[in-house]
C-alpha atoms as a PDB file:
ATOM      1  CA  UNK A   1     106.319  91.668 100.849  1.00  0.00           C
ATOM      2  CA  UNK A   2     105.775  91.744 104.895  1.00  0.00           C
ATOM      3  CA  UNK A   3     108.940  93.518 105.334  1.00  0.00           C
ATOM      4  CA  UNK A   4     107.840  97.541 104.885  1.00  0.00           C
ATOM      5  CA  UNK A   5     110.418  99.530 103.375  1.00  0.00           C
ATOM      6  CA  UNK A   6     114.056  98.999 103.508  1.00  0.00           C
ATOM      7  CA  UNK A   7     113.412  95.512 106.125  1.00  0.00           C
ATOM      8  CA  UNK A   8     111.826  97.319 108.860  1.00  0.00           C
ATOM      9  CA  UNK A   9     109.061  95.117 110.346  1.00  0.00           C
ATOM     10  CA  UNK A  10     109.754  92.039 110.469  1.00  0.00           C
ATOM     11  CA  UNK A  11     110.716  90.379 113.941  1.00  0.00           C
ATOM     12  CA  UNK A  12     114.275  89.028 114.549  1.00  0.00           C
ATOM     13  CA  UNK A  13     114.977  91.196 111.559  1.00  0.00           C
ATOM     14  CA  UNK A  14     118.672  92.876 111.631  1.00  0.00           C
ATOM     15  CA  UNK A  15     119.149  96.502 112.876  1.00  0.00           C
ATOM     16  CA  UNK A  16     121.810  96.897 109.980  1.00  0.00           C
ATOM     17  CA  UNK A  17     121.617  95.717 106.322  1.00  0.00           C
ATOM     18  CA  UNK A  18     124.193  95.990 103.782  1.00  0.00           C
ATOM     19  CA  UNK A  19     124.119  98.386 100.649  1.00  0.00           C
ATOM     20  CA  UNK A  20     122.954  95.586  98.418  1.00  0.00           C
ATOM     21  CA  UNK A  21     120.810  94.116 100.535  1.00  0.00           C
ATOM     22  CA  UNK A  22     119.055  97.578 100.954  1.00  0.00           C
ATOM     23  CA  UNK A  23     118.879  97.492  97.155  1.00  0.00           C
ATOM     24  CA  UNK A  24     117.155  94.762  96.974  1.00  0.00           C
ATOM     25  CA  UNK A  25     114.661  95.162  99.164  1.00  0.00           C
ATOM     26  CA  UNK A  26     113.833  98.588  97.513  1.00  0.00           C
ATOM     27  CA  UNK A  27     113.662  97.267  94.099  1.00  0.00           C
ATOM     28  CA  UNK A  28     111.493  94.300  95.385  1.00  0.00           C
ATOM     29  CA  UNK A  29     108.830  97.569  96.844  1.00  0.00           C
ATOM     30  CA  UNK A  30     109.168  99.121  93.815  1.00  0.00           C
ATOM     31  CA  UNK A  31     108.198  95.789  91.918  1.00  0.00           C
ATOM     32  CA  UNK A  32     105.025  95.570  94.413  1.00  0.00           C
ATOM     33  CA  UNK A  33     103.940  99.282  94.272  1.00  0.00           C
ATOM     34  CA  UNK A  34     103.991  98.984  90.104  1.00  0.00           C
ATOM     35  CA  UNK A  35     101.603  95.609  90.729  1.00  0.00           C
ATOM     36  CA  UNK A  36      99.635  97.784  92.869  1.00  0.00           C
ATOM     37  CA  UNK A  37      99.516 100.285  90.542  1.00  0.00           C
ATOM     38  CA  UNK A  38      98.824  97.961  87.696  1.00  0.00           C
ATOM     39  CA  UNK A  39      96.094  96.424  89.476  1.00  0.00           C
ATOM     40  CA  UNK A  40      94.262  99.640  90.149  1.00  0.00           C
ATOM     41  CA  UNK A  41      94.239 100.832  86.821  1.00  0.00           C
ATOM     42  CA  UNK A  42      92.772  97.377  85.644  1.00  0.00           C
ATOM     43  CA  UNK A  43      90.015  97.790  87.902  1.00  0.00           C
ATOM     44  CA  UNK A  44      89.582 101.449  86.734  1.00  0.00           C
ATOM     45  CA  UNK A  45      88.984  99.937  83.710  1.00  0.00           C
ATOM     46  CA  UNK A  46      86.326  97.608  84.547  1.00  0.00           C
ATOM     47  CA  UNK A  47      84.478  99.908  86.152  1.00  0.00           C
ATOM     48  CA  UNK A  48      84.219 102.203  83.649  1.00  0.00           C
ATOM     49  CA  UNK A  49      82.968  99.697  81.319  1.00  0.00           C
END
């Protein structure tokens, strides 16, 4: 995503986001941490075999 949480990080980003564009942004991290997550219990799982 590039951004960090809530649009922090990237340069010439806006100090001040609206409500939905907050929303958004968290949804799209949640989206990326359940990948992550996804993709760590897959490789669990190949290890193990």
């Amino acid at each position: 995503m590039g951004r960090g949480c809530c649009g922090v990080g990237i340069q010439g980003a806006r100090n001040f986001l609206t409500k939905e564009e907050r929303i958004t942004l968290l949804k799209e991290y949640k989206d990326d941490l359940e990948k992550e997550v996804q993709g760590i219990v897959e490789r669990i799982t190949e290890l193990e075999e």
